[in-house]
Every structure is written in C-alpha cells, then in structure tokens.
N, C-alpha and C. Protein backbone atom coordinates (compact mmCIF):
# COMPACT_ATOMS: atom_id res chain seq x y z
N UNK A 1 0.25 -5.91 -12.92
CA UNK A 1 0.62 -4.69 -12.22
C UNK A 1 1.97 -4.92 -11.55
N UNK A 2 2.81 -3.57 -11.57
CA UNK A 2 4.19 -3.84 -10.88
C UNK A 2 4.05 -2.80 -9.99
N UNK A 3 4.57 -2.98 -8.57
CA UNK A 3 4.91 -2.55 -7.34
C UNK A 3 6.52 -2.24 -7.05
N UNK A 4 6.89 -0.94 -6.71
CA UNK A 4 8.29 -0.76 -5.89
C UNK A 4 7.84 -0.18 -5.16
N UNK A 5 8.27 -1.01 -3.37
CA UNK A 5 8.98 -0.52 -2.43
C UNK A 5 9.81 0.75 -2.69
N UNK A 6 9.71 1.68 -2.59
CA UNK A 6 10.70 3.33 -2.49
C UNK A 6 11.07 3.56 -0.95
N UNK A 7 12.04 4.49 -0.79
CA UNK A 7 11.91 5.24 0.67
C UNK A 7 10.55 6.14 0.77
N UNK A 8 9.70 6.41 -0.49
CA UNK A 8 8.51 7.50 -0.23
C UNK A 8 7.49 6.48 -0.05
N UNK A 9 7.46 5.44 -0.27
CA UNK A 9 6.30 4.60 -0.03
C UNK A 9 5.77 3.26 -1.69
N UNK A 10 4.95 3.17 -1.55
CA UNK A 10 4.75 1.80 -2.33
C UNK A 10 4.57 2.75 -3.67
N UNK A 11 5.11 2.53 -4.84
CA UNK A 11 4.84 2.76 -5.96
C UNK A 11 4.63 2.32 -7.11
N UNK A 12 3.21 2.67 -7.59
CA UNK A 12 2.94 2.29 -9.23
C UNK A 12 2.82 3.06 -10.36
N UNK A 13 3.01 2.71 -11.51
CA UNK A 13 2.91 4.07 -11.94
C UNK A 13 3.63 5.30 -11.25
N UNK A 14 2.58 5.96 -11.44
CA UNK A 14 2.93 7.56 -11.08
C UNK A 14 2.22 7.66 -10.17
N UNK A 15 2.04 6.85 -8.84
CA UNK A 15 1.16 7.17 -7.84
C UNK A 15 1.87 6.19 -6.49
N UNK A 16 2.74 7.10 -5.65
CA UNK A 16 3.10 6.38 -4.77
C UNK A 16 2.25 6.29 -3.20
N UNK A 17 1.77 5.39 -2.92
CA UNK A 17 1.20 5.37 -1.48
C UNK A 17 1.86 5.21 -0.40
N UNK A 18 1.90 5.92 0.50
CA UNK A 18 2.41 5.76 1.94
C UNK A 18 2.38 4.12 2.30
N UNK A 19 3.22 4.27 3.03
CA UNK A 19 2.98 2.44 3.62
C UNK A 19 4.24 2.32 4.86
N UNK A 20 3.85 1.63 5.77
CA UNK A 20 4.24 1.60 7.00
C UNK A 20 5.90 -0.43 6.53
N UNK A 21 6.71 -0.88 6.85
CA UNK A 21 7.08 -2.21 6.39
C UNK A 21 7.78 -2.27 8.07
N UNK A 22 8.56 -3.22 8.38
CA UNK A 22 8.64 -4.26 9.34
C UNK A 22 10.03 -3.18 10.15
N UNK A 23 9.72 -4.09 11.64
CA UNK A 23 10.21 -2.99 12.35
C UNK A 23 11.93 -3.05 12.26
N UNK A 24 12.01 -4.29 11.70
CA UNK A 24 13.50 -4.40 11.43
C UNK A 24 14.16 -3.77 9.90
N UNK A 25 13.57 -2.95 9.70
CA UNK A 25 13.88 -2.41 8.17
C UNK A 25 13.85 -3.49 6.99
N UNK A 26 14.39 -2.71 5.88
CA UNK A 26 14.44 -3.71 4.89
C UNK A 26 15.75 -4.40 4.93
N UNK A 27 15.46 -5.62 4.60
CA UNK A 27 16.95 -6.81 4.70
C UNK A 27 16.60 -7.65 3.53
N UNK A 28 18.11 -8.50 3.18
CA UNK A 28 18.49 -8.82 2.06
C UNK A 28 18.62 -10.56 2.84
N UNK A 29 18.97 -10.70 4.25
CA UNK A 29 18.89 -12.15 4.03
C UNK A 29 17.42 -12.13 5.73
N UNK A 30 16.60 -12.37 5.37
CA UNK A 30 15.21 -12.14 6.25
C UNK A 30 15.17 -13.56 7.28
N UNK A 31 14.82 -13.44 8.60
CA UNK A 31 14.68 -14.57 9.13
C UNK A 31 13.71 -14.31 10.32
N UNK A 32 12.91 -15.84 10.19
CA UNK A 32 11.95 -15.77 11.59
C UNK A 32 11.88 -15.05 12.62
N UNK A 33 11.62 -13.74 12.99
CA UNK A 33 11.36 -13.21 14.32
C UNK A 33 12.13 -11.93 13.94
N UNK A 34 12.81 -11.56 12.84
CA UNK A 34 13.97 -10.57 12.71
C UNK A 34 12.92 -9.31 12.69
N UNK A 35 11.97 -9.32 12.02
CA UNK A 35 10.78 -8.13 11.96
C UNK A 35 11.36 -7.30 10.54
N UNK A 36 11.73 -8.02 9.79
CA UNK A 36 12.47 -7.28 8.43
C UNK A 36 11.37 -7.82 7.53
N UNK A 37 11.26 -6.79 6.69
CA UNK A 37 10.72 -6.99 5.45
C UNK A 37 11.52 -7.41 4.65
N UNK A 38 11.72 -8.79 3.60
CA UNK A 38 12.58 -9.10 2.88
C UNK A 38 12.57 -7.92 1.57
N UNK A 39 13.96 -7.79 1.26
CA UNK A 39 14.29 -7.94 -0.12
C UNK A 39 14.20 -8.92 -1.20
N UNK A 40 13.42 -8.24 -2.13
CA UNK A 40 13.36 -9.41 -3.09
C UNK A 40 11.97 -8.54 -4.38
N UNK A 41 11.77 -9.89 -5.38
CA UNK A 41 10.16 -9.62 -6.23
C UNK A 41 9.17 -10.73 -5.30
N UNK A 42 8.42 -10.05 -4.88
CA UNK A 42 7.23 -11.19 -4.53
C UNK A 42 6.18 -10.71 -5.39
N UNK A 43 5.70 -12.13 -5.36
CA UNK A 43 4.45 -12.25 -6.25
C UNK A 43 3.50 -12.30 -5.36
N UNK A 44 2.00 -11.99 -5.97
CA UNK A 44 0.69 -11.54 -5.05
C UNK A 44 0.43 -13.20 -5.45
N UNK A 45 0.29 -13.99 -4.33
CA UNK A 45 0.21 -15.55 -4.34
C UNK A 45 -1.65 -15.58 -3.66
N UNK A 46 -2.16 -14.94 -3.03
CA UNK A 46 -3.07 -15.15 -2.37
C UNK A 46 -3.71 -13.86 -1.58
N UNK A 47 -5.29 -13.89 -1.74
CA UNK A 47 -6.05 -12.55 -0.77
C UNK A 47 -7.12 -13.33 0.17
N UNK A 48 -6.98 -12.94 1.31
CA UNK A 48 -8.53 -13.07 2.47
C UNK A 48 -8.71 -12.12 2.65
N UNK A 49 -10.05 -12.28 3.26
CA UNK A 49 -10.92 -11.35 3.72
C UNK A 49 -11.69 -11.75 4.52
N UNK A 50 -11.74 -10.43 5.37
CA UNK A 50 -13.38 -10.58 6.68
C UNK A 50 -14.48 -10.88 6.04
N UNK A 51 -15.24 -11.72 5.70
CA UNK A 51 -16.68 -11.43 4.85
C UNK A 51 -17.91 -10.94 6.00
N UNK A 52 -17.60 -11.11 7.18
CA UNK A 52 -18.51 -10.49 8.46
C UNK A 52 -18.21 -8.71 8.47
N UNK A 53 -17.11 -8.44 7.69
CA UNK A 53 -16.79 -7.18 7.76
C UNK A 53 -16.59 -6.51 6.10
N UNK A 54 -16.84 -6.84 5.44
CA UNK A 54 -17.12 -6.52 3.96
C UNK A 54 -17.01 -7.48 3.05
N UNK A 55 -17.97 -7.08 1.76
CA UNK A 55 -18.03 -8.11 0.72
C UNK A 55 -16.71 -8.02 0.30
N UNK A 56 -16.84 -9.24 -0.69
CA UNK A 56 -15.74 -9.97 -1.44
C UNK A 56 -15.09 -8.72 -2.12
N UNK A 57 -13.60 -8.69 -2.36
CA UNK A 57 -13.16 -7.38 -2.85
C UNK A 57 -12.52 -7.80 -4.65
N UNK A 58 -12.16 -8.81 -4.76
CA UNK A 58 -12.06 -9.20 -6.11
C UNK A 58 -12.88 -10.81 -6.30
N UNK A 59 -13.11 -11.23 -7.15
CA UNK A 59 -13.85 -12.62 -7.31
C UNK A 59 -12.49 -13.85 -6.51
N UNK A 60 -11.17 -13.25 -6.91
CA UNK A 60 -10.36 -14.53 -6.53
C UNK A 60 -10.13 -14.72 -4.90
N UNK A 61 -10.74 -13.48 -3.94
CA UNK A 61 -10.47 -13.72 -2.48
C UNK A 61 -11.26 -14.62 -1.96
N UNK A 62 -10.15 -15.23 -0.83
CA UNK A 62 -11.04 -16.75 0.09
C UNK A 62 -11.39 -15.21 1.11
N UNK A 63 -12.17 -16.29 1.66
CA UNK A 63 -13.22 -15.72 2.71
C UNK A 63 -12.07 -16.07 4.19
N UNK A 64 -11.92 -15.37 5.31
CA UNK A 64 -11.10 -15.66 6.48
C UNK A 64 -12.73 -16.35 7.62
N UNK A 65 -12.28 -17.26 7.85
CA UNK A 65 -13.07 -17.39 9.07
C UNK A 65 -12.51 -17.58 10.57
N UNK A 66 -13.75 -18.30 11.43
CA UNK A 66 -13.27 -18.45 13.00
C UNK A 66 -11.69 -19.14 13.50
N UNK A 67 -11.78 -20.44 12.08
CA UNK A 67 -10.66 -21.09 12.45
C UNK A 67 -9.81 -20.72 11.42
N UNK A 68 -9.20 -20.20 11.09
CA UNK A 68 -8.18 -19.51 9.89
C UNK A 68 -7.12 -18.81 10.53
N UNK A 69 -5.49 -20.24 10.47
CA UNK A 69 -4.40 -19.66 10.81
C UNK A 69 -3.38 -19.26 9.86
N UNK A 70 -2.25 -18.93 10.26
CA UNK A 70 -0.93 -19.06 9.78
C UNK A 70 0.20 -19.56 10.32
N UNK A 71 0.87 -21.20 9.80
CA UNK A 71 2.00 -21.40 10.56
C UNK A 71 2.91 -20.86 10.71
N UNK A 72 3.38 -20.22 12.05
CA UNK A 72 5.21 -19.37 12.10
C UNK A 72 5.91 -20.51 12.45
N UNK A 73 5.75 -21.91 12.78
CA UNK A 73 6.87 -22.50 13.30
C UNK A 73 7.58 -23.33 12.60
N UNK A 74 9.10 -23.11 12.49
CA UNK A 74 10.00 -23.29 11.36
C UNK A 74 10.08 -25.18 11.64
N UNK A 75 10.07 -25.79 12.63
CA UNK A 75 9.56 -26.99 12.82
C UNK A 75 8.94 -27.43 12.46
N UNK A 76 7.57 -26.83 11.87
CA UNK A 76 6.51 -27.81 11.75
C UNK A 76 6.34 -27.83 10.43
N UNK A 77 5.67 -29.16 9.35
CA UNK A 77 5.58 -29.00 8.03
C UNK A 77 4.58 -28.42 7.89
N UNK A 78 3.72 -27.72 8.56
CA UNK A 78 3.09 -26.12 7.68
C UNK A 78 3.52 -25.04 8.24
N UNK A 79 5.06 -24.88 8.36
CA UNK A 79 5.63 -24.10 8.22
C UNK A 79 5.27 -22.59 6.81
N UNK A 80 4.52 -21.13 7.12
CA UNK A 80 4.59 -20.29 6.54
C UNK A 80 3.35 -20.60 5.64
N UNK A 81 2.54 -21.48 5.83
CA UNK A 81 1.37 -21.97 5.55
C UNK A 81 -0.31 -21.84 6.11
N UNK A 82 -0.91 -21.85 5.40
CA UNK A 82 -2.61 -21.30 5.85
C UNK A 82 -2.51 -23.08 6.67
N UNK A 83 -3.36 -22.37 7.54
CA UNK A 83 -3.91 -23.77 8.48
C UNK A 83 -5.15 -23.82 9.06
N UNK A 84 -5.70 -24.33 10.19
CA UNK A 84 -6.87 -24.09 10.82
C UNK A 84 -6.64 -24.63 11.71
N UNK A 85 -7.37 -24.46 13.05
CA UNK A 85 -7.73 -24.78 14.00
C UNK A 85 -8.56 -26.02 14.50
N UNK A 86 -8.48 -26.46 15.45
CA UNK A 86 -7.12 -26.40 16.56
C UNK A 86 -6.22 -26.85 15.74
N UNK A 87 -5.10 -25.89 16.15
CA UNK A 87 -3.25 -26.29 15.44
C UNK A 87 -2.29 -25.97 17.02
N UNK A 88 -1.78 -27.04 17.14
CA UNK A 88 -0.87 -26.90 18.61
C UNK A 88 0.49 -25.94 17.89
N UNK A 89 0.92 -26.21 16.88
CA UNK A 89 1.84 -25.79 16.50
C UNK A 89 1.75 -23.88 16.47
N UNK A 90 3.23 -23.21 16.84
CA UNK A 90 2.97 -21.95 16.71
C UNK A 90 2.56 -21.04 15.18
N UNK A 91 1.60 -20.04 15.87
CA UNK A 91 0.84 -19.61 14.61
C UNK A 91 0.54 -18.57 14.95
N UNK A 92 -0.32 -17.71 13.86
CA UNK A 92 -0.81 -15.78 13.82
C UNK A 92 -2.19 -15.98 13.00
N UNK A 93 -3.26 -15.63 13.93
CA UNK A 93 -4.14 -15.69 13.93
C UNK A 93 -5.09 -14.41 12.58
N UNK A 94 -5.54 -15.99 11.79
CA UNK A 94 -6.21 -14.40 10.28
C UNK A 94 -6.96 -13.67 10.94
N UNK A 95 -8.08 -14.06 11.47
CA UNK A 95 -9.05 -13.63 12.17
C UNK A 95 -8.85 -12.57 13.16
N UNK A 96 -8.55 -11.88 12.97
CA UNK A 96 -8.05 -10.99 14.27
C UNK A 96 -9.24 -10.09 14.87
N UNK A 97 -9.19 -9.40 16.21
CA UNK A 97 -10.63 -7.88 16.88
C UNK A 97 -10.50 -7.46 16.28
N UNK A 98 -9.25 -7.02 15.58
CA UNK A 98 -8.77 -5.20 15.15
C UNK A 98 -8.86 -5.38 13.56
N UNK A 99 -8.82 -4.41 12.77
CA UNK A 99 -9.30 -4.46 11.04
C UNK A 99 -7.59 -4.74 10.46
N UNK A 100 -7.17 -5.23 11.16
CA UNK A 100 -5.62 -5.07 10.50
C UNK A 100 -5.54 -6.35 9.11
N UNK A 101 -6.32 -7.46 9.46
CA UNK A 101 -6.53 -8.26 8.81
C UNK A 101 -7.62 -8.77 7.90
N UNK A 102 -8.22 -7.55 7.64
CA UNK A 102 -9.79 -7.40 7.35
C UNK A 102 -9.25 -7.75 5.69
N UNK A 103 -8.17 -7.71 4.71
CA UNK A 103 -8.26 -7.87 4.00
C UNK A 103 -6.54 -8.09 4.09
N UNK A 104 -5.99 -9.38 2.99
CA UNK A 104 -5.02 -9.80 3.67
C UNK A 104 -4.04 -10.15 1.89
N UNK A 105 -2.87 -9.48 1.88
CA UNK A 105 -2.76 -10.23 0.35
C UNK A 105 -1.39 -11.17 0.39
N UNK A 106 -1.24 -12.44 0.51
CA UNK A 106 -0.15 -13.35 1.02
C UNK A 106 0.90 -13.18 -0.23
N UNK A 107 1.73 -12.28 -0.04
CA UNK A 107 3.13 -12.33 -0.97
C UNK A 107 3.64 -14.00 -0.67
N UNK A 108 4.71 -14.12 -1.83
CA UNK A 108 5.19 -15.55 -1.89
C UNK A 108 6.70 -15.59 -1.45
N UNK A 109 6.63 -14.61 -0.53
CA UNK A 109 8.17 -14.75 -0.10
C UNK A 109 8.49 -16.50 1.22
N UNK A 110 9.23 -16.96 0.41
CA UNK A 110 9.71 -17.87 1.42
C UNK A 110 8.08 -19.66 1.46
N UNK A 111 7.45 -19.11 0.47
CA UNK A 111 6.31 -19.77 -0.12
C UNK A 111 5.88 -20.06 -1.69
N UNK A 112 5.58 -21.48 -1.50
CA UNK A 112 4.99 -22.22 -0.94
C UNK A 112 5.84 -23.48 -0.04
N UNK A 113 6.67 -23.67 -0.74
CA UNK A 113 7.83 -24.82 0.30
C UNK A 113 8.86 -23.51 0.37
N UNK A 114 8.34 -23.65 1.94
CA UNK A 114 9.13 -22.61 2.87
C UNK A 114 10.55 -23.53 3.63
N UNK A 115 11.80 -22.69 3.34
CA UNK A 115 12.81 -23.11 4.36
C UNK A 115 12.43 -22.74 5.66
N UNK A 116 12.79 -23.52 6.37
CA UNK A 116 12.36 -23.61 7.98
C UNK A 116 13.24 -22.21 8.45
N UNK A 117 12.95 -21.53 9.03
CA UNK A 117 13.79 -20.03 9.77
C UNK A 117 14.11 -18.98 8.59
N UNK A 118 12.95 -19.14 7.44
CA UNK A 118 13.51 -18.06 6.57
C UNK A 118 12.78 -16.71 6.27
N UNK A 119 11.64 -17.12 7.24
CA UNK A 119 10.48 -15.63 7.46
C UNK A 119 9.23 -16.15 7.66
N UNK A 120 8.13 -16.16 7.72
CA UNK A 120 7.02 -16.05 7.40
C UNK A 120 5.89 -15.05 7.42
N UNK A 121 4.79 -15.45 6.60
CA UNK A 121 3.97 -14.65 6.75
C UNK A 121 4.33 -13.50 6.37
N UNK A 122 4.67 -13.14 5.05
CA UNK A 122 4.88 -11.62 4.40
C UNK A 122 3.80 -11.22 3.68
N UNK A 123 2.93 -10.40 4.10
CA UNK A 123 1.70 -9.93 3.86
C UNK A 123 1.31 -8.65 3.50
N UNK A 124 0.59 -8.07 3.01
CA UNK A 124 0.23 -6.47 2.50
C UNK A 124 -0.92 -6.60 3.30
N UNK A 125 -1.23 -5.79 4.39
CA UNK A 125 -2.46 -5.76 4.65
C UNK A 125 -2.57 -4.17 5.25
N UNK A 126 -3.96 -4.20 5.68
CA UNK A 126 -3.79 -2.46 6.51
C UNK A 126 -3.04 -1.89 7.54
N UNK A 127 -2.79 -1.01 7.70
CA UNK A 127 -1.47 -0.57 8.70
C UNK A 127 -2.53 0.11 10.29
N UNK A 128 -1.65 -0.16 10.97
CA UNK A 128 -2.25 0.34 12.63
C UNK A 128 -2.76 2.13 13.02
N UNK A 129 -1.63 2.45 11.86
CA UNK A 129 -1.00 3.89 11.97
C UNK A 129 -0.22 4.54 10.84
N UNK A 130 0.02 5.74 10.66
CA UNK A 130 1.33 6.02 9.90
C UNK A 130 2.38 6.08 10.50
N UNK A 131 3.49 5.31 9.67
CA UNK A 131 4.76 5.25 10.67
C UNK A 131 4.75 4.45 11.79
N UNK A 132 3.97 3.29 11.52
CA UNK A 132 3.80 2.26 13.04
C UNK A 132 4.39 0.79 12.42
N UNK A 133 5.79 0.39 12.73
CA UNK A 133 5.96 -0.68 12.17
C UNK A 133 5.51 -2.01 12.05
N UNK A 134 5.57 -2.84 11.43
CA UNK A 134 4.90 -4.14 10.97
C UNK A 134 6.02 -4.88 11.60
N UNK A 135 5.30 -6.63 11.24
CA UNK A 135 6.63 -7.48 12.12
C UNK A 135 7.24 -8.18 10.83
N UNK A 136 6.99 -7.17 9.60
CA UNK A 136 8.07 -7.54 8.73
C UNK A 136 7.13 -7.57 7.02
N UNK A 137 5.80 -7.14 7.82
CA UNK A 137 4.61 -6.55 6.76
C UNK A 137 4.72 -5.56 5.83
N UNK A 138 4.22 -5.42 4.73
CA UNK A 138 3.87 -4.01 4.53
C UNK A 138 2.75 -3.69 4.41
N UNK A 139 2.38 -2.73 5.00
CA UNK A 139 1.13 -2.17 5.20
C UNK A 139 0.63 -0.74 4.73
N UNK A 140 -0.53 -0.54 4.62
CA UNK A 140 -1.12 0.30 3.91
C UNK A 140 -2.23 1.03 4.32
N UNK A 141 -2.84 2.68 4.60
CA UNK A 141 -3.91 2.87 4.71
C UNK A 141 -5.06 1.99 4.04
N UNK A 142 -6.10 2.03 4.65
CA UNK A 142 -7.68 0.72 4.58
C UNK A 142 -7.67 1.21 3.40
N UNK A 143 -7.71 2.68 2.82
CA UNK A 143 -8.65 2.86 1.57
C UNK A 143 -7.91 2.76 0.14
N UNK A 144 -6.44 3.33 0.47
CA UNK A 144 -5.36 2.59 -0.03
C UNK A 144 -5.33 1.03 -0.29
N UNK A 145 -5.78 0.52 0.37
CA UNK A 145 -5.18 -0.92 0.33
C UNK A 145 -6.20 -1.12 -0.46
N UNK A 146 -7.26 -1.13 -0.32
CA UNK A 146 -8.88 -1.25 -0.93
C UNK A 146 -8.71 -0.54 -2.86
N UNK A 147 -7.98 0.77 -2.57
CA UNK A 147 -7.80 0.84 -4.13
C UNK A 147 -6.95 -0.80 -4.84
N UNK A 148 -5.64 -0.36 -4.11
CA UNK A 148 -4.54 -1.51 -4.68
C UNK A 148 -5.37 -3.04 -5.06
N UNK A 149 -6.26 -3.72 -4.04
CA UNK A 149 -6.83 -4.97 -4.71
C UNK A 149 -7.44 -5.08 -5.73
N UNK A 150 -7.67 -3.48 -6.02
CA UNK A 150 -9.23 -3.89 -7.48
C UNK A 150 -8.34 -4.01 -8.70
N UNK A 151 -7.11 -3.74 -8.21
CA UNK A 151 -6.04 -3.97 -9.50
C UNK A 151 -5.21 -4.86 -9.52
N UNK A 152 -4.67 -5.44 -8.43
CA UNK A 152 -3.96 -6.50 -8.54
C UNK A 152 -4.52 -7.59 -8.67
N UNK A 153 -3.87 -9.04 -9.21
CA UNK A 153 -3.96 -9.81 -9.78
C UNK A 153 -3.01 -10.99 -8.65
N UNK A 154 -2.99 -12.28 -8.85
CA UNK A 154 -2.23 -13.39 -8.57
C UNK A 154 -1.01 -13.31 -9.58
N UNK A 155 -0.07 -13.36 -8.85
CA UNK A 155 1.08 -13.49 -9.86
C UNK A 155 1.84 -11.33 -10.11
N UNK A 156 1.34 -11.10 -9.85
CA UNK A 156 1.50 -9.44 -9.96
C UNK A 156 2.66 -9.41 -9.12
N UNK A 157 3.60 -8.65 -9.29
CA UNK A 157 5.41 -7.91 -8.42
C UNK A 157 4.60 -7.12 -7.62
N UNK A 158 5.51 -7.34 -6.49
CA UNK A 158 5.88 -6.26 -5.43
C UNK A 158 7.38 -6.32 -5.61
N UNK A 159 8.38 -5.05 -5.81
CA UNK A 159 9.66 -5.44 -5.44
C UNK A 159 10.18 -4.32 -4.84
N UNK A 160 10.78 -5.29 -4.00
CA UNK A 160 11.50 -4.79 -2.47
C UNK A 160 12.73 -4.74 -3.13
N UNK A 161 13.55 -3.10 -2.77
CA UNK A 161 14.86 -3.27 -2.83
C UNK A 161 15.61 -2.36 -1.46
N UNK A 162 16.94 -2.64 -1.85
CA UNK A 162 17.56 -2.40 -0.62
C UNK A 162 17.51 -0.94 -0.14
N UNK A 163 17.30 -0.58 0.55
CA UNK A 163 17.09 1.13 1.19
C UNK A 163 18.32 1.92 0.78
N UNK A 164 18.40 2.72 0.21
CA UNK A 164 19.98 3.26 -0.16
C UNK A 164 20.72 3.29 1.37
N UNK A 165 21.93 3.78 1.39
CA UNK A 165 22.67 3.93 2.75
C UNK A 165 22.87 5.12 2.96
C-alpha cells in the first residue's frame, strides 16, 4: 500500500482521510524538539497496541505494556528506539491514560540507527482532535486509523512531501 501526505489529508487510492501532522508543519531537514513532521518516504517499520484496550489488530502487532518506552535522547545509544523501564535516559511513554496510543504504527524515519538530533519517534497513531497538532506525528481519527491497519503491511510508503508555498 502507498500513502501521500496532501494538504487535504492522508491519501490512498481514491480515498483521502483527514489527519491532524506536527505542530511545526512539514519540513525537509526535521530535528529533535522542532515538532515538524519530516519530509520524506517512510516505511511502516513497526505496530503496538493496547491489548487491555483491544484485540490484536493485524497478526504482526507487539502488544504495548506497563513498561514500554521510547528513547528521545539524542545522547543515549537507544536513541529513537523501543525501550523499557526503568530507563533514566529521556523518553515518551507507549503506554499512555488517554487512547492516543492505543494503537501505534512506528514509521522508519531517522530509524533504525538513528543520527543523534535528527527527530524521533515519527508515528501514525490517533489524533486528540481535528486540527489539533502532533509533536511531529501524524495522526488520524480512531476509526480511520483502525481502517488504515487492516491494510497496511511492514515495509508499506507513507510519503511526505513539501506543502506547496
């Protein structure tokens, strides 16, 4: 399956979905803390999920549990990397109260050997709101997002291009 980023929202085929991306717009050179959604093709590298909050959504998703992180710190060698707990090093918690992370699909931007300060954590997961920016996410209505997994695959495009001017 292939994915474009549009100004109308995520598109496949002939069916574009709304989707909320990062509060720093789209950018072409992306860095730690900027809140930009990179430019680029990412590939669908990885899916979690709540399993306390719904079954498995394709056979290839890991399960998120209590201790299930993500490294943000461009210092540390799991830099932009799944981790667990206890991790002193700075990180963004899978597990989250809120359903934002209830199902999680890890694009391969800047992964698996991540340059230190070059983003992390670029993710498709559910959105807060319409029109509520991400910290560099793209995000998607729950039921939306829930269609998109039963079709995507590992290795599948998303591509991000530059916003016209």
């Amino acid at each position: 399956m292939r994915l474009r980023l549009t100004p109308m929202g995520l598109r496949t085929g002939c069916v574009t979905l709304p989707c909320s991306i990062g509060r720093g717009g789209i950018h072409p050179d992306k860095c730690e803390g900027d809140g930009a959604t990179p430019v680029g093709r990412h590939r669908v590298a990885q899916l979690w999920y709540r399993p306390d909050r719904l079954a498995r959504p394709v056979p290839w998703a890991r399960p998120i549990g209590p201790s299930d992180l993500w490294c943000d710190a461009p210092d540390h060698g799991a830099y932009n990397q799944h981790c667990r707990a206890p991790f002193a090093a700075s990180h963004e918690r899978l597990r989250r109260a809120d359903p934002l992370y209830d199902m999680v699909i890890v694009l391969d931007w800047n992964w698996p050997n991540a340059r230190p300060g070059a983003g992390s954590a670029i993710f498709l997961h559910q959105w807060r709101r319409p029109g509520f920016p991400t910290e560099g996410c793209i995000a998607l209505r729950r039921d939306h997002l829930h269609r998109l997994i039963r079709h995507l695959r590992p290795g599948d495009v998303i591509e991000v291009a530059p916003r016209p001017a």
